[in-house]
PDB file of N, CA and C in Angstrom:
ATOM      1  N   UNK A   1      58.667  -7.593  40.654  1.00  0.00           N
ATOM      2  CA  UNK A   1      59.114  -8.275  41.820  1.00  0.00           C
ATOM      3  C   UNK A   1      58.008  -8.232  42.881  1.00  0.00           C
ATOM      4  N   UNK A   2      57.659  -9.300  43.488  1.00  0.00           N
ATOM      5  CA  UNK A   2      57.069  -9.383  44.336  1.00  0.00           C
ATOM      6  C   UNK A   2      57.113  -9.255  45.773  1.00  0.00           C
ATOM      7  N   UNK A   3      56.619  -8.534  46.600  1.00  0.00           N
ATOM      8  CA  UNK A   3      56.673  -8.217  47.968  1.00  0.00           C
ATOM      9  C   UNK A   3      56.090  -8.810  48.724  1.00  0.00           C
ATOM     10  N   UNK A   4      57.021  -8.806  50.050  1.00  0.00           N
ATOM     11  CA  UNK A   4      55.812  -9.569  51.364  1.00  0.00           C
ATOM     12  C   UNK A   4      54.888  -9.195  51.413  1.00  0.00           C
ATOM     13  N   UNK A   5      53.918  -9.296  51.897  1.00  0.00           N
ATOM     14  CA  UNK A   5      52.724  -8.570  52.653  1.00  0.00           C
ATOM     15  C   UNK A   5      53.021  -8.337  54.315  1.00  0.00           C
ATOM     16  N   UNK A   6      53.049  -7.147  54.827  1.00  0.00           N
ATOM     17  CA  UNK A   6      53.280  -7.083  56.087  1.00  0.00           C
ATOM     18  C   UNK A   6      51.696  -6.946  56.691  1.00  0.00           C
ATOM     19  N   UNK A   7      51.124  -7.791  57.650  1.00  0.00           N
ATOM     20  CA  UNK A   7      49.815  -7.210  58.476  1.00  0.00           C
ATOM     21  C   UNK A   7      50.043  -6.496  59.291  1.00  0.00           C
ATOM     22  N   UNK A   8      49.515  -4.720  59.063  1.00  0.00           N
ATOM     23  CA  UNK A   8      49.407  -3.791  60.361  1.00  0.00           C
ATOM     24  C   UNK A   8      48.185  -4.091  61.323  1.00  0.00           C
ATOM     25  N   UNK A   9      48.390  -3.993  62.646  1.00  0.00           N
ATOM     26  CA  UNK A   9      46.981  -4.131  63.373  1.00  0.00           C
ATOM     27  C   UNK A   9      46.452  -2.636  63.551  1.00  0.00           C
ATOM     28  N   UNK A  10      47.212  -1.769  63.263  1.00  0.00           N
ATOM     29  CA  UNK A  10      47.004  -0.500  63.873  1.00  0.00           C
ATOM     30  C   UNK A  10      45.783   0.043  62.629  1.00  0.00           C
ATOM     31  N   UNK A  11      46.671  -0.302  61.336  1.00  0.00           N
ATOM     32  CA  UNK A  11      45.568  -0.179  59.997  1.00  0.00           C
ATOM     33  C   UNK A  11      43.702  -1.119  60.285  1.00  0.00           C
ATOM     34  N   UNK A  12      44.056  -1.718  61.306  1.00  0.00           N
ATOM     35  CA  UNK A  12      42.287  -2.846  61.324  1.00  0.00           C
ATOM     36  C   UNK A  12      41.778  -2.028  62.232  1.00  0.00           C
ATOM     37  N   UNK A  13      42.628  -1.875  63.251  1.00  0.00           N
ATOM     38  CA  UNK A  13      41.889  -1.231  64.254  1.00  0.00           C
ATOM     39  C   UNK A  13      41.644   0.043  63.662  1.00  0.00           C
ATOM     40  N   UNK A  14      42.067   0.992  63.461  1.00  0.00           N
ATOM     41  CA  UNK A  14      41.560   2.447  62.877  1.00  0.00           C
ATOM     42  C   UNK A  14      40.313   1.964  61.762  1.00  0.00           C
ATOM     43  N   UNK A  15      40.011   1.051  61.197  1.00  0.00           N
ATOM     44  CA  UNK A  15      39.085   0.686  60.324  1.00  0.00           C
ATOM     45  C   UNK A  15      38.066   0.523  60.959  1.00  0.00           C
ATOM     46  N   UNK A  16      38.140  -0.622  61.722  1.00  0.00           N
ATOM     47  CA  UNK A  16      36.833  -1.380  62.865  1.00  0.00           C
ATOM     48  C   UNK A  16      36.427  -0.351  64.119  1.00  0.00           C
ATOM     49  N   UNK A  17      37.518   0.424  64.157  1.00  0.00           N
ATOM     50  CA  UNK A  17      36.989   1.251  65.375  1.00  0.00           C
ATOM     51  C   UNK A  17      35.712   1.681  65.250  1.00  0.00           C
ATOM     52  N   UNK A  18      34.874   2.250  64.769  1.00  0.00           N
ATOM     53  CA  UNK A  18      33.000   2.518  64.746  1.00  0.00           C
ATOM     54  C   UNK A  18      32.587   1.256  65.125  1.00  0.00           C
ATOM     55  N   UNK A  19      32.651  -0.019  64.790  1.00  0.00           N
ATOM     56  CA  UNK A  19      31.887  -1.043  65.085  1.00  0.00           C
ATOM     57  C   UNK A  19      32.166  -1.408  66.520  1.00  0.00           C
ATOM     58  N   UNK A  20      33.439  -1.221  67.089  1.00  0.00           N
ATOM     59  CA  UNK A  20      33.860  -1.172  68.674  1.00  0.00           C
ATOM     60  C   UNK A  20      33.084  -0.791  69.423  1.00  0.00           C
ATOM     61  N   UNK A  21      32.075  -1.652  70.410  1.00  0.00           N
ATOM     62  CA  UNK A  21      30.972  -0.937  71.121  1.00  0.00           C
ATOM     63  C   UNK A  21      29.774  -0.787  70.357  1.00  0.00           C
ATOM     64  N   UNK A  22      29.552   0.656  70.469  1.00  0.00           N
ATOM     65  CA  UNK A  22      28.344   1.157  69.842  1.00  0.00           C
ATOM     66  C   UNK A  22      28.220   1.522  68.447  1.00  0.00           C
ATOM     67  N   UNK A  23      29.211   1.452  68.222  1.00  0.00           N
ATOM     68  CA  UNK A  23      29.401   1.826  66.476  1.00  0.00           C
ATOM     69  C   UNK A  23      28.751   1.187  65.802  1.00  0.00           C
ATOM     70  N   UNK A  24      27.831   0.114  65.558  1.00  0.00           N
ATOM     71  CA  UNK A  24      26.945  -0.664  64.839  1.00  0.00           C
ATOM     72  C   UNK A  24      25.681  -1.121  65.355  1.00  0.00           C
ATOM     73  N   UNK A  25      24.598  -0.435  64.904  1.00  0.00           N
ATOM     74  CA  UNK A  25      23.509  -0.527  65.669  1.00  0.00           C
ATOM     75  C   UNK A  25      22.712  -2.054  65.501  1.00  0.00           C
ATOM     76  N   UNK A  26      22.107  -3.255  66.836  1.00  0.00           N
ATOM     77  CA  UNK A  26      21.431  -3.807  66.395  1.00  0.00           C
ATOM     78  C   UNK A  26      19.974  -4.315  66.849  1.00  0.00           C
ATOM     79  N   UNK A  27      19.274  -4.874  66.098  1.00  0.00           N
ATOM     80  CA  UNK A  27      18.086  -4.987  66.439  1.00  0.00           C
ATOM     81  C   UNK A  27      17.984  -6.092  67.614  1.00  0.00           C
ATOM     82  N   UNK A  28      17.374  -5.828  68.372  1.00  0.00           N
ATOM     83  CA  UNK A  28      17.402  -7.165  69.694  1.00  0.00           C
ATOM     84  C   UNK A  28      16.152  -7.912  69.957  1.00  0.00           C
ATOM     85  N   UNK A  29      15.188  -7.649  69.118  1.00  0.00           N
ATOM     86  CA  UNK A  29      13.581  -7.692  69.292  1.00  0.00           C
ATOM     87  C   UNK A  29      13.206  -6.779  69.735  1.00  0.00           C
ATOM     88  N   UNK A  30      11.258  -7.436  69.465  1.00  0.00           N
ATOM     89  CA  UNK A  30      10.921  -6.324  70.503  1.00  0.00           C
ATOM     90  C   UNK A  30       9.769  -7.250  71.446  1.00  0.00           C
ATOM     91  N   UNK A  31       9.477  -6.630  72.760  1.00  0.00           N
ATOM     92  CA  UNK A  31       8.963  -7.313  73.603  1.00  0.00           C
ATOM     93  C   UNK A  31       7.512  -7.703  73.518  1.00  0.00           C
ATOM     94  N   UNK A  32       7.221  -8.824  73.629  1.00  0.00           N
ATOM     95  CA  UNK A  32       5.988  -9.007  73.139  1.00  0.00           C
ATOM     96  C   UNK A  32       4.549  -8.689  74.648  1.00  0.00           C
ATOM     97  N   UNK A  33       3.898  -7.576  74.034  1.00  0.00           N
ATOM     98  CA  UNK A  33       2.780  -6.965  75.307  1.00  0.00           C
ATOM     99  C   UNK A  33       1.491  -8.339  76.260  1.00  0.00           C
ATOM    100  N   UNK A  34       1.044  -8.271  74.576  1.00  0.00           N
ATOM    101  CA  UNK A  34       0.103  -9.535  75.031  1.00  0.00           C
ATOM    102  C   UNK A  34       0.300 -11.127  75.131  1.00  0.00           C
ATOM    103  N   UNK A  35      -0.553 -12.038  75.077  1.00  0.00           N
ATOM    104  CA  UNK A  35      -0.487 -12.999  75.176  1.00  0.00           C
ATOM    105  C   UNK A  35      -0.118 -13.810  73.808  1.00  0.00           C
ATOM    106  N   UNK A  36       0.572 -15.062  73.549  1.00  0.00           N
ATOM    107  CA  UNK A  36       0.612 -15.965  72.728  1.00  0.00           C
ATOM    108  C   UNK A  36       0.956 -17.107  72.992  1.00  0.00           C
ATOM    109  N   UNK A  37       1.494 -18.094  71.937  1.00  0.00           N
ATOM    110  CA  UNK A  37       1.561 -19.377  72.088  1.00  0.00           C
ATOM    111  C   UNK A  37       2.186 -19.454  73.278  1.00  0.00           C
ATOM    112  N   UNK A  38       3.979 -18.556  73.619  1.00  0.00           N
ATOM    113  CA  UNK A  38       4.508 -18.696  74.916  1.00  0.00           C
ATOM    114  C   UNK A  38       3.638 -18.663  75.561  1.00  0.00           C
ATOM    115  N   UNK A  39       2.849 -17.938  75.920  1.00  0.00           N
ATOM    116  CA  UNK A  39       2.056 -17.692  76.464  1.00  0.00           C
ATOM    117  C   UNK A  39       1.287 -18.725  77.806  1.00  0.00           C
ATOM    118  N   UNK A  40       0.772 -19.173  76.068  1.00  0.00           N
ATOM    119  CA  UNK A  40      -0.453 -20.688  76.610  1.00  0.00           C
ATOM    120  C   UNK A  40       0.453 -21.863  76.954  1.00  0.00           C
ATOM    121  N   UNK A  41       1.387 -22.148  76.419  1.00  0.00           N
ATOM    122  CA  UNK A  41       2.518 -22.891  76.922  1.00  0.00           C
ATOM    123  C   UNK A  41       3.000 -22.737  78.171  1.00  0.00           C
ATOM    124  N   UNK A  42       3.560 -21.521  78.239  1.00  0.00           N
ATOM    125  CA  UNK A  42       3.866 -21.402  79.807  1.00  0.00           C
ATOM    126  C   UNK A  42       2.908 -21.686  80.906  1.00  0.00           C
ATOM    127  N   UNK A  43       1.567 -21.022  80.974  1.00  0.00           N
ATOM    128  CA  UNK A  43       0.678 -21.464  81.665  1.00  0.00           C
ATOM    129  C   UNK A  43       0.476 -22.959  82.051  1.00  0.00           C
ATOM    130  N   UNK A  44       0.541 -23.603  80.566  1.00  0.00           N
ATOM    131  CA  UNK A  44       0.216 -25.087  80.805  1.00  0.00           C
ATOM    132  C   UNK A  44       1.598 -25.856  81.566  1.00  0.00           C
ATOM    133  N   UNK A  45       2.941 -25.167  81.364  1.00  0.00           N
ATOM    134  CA  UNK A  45       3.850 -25.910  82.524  1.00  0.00           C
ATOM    135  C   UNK A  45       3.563 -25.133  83.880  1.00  0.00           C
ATOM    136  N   UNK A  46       2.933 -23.817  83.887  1.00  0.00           N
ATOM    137  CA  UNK A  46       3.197 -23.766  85.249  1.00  0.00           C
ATOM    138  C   UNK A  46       1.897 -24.084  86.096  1.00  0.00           C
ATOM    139  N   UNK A  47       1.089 -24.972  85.674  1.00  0.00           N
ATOM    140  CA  UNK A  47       0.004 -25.506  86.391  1.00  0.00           C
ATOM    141  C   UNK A  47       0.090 -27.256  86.200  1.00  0.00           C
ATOM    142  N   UNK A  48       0.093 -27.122  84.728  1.00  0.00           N
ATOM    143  CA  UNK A  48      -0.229 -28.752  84.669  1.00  0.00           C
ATOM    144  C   UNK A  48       1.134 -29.814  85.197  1.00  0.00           C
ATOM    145  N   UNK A  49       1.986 -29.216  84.897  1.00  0.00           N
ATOM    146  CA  UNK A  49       3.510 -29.931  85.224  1.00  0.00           C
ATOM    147  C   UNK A  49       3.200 -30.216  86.827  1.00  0.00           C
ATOM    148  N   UNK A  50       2.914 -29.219  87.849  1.00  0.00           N
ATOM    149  CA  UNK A  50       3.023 -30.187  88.965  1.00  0.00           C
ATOM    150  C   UNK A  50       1.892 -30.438  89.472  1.00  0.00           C
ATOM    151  N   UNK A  51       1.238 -30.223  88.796  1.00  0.00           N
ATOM    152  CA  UNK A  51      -0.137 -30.975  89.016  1.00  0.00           C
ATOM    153  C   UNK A  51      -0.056 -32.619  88.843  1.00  0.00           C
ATOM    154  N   UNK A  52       0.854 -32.889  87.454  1.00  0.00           N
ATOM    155  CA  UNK A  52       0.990 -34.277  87.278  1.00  0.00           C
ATOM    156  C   UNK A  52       2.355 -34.858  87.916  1.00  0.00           C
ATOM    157  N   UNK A  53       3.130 -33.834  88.116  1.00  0.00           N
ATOM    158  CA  UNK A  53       4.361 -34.428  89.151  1.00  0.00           C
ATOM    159  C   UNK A  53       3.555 -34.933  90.518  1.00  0.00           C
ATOM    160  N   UNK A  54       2.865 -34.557  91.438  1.00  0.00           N
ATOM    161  CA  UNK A  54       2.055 -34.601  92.407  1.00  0.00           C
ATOM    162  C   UNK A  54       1.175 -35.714  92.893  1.00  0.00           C
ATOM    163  N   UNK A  55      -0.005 -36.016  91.506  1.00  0.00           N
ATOM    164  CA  UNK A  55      -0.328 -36.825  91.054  1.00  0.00           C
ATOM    165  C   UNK A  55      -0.054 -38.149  90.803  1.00  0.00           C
ATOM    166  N   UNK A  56       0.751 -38.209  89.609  1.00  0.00           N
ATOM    167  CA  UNK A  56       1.243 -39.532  89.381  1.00  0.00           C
ATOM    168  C   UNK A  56       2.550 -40.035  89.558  1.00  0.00           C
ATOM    169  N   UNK A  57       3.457 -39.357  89.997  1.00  0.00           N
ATOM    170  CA  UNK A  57       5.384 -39.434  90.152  1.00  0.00           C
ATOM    171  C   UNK A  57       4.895 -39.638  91.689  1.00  0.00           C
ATOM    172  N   UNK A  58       4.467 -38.717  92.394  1.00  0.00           N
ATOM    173  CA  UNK A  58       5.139 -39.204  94.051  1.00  0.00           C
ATOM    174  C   UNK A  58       4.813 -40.573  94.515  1.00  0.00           C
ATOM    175  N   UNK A  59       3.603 -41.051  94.395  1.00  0.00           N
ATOM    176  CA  UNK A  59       3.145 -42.049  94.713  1.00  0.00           C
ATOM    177  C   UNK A  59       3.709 -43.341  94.207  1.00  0.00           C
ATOM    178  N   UNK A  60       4.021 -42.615  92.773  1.00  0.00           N
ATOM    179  CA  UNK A  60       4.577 -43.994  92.364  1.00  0.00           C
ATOM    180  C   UNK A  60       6.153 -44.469  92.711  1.00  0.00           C
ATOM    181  N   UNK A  61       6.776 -42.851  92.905  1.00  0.00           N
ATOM    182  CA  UNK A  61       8.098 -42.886  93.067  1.00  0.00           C
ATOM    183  C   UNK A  61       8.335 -43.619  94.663  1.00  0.00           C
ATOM    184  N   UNK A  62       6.915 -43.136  95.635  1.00  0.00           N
ATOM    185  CA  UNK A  62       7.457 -43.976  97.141  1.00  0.00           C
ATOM    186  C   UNK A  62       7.446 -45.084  96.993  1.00  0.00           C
ATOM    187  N   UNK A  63       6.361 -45.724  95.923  1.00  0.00           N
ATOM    188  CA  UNK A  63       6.355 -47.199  95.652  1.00  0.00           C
ATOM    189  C   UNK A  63       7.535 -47.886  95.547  1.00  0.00           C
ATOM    190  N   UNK A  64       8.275 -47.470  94.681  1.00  0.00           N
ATOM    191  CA  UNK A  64       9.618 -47.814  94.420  1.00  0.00           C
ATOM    192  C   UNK A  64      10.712 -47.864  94.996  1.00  0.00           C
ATOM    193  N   UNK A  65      10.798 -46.898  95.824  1.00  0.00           N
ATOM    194  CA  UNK A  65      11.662 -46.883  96.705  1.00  0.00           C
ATOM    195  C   UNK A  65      11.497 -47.518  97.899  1.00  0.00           C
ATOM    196  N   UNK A  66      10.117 -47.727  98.645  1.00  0.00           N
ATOM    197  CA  UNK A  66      10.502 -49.302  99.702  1.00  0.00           C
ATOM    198  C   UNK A  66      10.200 -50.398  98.686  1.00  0.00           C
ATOM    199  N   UNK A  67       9.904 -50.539  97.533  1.00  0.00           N
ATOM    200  CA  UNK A  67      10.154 -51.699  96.643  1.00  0.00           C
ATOM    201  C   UNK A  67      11.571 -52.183  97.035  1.00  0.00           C
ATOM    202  N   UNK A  68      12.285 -51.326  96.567  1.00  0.00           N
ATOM    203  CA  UNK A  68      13.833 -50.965  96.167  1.00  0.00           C
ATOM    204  C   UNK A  68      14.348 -51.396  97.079  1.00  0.00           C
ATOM    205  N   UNK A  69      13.827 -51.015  98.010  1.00  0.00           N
ATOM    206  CA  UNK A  69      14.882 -50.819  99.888  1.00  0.00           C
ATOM    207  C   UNK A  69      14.724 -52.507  99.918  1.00  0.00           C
ATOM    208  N   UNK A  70      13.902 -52.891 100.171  1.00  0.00           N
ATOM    209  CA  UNK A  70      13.247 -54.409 100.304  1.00  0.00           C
ATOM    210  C   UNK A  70      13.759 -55.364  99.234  1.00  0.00           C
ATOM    211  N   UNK A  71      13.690 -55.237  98.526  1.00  0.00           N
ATOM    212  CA  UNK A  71      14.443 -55.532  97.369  1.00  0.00           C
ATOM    213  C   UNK A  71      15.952 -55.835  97.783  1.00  0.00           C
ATOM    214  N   UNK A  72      16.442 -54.936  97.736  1.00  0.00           N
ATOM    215  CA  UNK A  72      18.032 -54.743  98.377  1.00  0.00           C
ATOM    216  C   UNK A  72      18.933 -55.859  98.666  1.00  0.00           C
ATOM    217  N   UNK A  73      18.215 -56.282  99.658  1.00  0.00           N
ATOM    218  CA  UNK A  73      18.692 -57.675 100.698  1.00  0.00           C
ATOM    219  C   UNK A  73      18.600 -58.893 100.284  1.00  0.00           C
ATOM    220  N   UNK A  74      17.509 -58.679  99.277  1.00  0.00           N
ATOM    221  CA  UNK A  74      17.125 -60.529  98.276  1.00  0.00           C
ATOM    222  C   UNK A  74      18.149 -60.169  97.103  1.00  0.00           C
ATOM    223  N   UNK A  75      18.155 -59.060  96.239  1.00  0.00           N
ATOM    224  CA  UNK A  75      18.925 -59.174  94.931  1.00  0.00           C
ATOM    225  C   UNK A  75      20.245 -58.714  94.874  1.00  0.00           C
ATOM    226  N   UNK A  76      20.311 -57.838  95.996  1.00  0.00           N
ATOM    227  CA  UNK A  76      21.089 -56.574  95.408  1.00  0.00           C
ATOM    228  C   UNK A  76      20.521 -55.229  94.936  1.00  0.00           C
ATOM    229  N   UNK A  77      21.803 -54.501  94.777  1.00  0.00           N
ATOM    230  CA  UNK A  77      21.413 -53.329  94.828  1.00  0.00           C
ATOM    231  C   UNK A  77      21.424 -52.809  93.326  1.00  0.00           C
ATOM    232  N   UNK A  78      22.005 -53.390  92.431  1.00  0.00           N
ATOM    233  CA  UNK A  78      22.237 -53.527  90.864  1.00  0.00           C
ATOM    234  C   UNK A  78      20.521 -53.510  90.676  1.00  0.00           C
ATOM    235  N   UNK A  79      20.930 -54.879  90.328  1.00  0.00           N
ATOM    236  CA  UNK A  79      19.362 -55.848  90.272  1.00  0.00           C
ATOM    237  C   UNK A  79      17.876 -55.097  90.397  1.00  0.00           C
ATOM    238  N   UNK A  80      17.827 -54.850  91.515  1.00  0.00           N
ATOM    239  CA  UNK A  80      16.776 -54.189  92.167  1.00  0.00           C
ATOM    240  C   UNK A  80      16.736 -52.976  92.161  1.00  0.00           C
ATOM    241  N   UNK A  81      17.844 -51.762  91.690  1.00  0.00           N
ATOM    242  CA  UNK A  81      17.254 -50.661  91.333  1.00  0.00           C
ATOM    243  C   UNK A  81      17.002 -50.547  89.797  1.00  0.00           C
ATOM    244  N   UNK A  82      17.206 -51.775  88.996  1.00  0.00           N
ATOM    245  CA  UNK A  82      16.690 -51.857  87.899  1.00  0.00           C
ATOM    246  C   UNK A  82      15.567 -52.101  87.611  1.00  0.00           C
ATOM    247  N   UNK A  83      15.081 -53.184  88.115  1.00  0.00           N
ATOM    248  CA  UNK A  83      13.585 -53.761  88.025  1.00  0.00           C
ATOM    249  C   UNK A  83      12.467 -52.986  88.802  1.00  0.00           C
ATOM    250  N   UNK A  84      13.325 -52.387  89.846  1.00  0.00           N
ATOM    251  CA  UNK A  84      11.722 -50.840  90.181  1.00  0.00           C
ATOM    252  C   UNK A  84      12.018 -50.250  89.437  1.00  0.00           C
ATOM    253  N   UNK A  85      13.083 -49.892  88.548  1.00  0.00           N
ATOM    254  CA  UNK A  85      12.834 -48.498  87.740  1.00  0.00           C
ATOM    255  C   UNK A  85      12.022 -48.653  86.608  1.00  0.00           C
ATOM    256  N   UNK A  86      12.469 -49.833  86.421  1.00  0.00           N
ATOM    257  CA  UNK A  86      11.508 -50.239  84.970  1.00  0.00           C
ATOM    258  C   UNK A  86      10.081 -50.478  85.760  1.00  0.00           C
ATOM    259  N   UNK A  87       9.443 -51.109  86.534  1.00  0.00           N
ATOM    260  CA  UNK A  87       8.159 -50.997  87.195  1.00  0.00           C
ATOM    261  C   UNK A  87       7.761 -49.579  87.276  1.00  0.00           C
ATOM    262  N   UNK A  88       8.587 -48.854  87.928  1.00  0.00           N
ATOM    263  CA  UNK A  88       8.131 -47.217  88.204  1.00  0.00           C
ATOM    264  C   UNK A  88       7.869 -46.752  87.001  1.00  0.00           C
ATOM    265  N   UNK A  89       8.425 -46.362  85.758  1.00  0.00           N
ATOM    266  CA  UNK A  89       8.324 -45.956  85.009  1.00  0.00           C
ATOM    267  C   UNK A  89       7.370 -46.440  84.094  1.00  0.00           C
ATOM    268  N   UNK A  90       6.826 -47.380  84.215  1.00  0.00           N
ATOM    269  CA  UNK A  90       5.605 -48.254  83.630  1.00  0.00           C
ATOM    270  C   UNK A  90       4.731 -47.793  84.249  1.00  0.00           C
ATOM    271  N   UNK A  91       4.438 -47.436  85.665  1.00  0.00           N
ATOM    272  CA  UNK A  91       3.369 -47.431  86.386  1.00  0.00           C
ATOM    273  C   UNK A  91       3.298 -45.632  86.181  1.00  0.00           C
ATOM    274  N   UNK A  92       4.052 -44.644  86.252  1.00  0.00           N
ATOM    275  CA  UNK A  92       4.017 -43.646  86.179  1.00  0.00           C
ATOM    276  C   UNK A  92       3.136 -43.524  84.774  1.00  0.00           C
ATOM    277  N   UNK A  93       3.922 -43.942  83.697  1.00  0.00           N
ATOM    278  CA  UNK A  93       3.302 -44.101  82.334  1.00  0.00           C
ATOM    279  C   UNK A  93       1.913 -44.265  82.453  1.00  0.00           C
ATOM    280  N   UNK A  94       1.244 -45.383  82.480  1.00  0.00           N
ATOM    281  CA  UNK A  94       0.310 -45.658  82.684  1.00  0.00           C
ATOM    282  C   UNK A  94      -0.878 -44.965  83.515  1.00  0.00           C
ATOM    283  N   UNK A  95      -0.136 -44.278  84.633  1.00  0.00           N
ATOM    284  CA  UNK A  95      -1.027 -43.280  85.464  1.00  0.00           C
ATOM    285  C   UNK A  95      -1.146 -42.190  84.371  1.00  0.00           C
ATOM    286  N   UNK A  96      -0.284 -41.600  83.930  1.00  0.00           N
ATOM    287  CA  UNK A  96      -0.246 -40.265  83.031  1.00  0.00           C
ATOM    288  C   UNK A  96      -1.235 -40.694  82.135  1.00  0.00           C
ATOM    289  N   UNK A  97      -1.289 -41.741  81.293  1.00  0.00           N
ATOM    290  CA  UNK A  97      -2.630 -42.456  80.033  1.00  0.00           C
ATOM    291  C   UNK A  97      -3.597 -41.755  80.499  1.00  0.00           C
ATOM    292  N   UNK A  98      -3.922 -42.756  82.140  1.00  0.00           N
ATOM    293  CA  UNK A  98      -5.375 -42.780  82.497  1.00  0.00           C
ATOM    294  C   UNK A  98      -6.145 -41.429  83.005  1.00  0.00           C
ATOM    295  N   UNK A  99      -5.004 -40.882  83.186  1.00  0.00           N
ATOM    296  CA  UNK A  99      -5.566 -39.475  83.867  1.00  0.00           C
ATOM    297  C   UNK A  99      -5.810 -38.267  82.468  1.00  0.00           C
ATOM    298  N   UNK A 100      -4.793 -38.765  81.406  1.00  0.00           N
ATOM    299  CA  UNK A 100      -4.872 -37.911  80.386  1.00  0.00           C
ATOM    300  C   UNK A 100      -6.458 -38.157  79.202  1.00  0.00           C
ATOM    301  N   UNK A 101      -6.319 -39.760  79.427  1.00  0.00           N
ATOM    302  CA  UNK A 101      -7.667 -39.951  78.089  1.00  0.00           C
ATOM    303  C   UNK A 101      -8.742 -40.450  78.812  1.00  0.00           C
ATOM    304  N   UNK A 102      -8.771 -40.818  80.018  1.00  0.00           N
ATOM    305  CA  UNK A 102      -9.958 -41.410  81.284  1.00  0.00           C
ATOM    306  C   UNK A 102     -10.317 -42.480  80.697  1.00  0.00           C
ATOM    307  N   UNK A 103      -9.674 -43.374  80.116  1.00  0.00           N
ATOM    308  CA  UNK A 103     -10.150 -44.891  79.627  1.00  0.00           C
ATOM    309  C   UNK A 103      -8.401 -45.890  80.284  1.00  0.00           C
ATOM    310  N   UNK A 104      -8.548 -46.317  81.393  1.00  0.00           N
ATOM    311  CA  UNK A 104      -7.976 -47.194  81.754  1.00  0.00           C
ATOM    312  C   UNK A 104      -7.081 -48.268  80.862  1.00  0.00           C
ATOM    313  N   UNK A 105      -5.630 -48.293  81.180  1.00  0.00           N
ATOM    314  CA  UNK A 105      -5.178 -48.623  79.936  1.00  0.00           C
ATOM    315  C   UNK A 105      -5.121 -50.349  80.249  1.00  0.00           C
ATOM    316  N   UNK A 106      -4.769 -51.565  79.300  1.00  0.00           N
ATOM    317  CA  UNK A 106      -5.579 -52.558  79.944  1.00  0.00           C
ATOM    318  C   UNK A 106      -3.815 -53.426  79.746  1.00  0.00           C
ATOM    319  N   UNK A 107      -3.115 -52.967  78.897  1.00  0.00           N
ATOM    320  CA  UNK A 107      -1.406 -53.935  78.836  1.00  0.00           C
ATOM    321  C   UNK A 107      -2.198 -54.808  78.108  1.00  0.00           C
ATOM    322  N   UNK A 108      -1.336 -55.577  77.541  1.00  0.00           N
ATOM    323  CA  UNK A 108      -1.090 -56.374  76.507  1.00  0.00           C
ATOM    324  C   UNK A 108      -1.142 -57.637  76.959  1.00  0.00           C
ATOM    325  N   UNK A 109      -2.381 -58.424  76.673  1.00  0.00           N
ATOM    326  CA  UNK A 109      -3.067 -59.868  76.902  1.00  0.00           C
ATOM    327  C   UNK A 109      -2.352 -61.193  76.288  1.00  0.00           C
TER     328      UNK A 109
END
């Protein structure tokens, strides 16, 4: 004859209790002293990133925005924060090229 199965919690817990807390030891890493790839990576965002935010985003971003403002009154406000964004983001692009490979990029003839 077959029997229920009753689940005790009191039977899991008296089992699992060592692993509760500290009862199971684990490895977390270990900290790395010197330099590496993070390393050179990090450096390169924490110099070059606003070096090129600075650079090529502000200028282009004020562009856009009295584009935009000016804009406004002839198209709308739909309209015209579309077509600077797509301009801005072309022109940003394009600044990032020229500053990255120093050969002026020339668009498509």
């Amino acid at each position: 004859m077959k029997q229920k199965y009753i689940l005790h919690h009191d039977h899991y817990y008296h089992t699992l209790k060592g692993q509760i807390g500290e009862g199971i030891l684990v490895f977390y890493g270990v900290r790395q002293s010197e330099g590496g790839l993070g390393s050179v990576l990090g450096g390169i965002a924490k110099y070059a990133i606003p070096l090129v935010v600075m650079r090529c985003i502000f200028p282009h971003a004020k562009e856009a925005a009295l584009r935009t403002f000016s804009d406004i009154t002839k198209k709308g406000v739909k309209s015209a924060l579309k077509s600077n964004s797509v301009g801005f983001l072309k022109n940003v692009g394009s600044e990032i090229l020229n500053s990255t490979t120093g050969f002026p990029q020339t668009g498509r003839e």
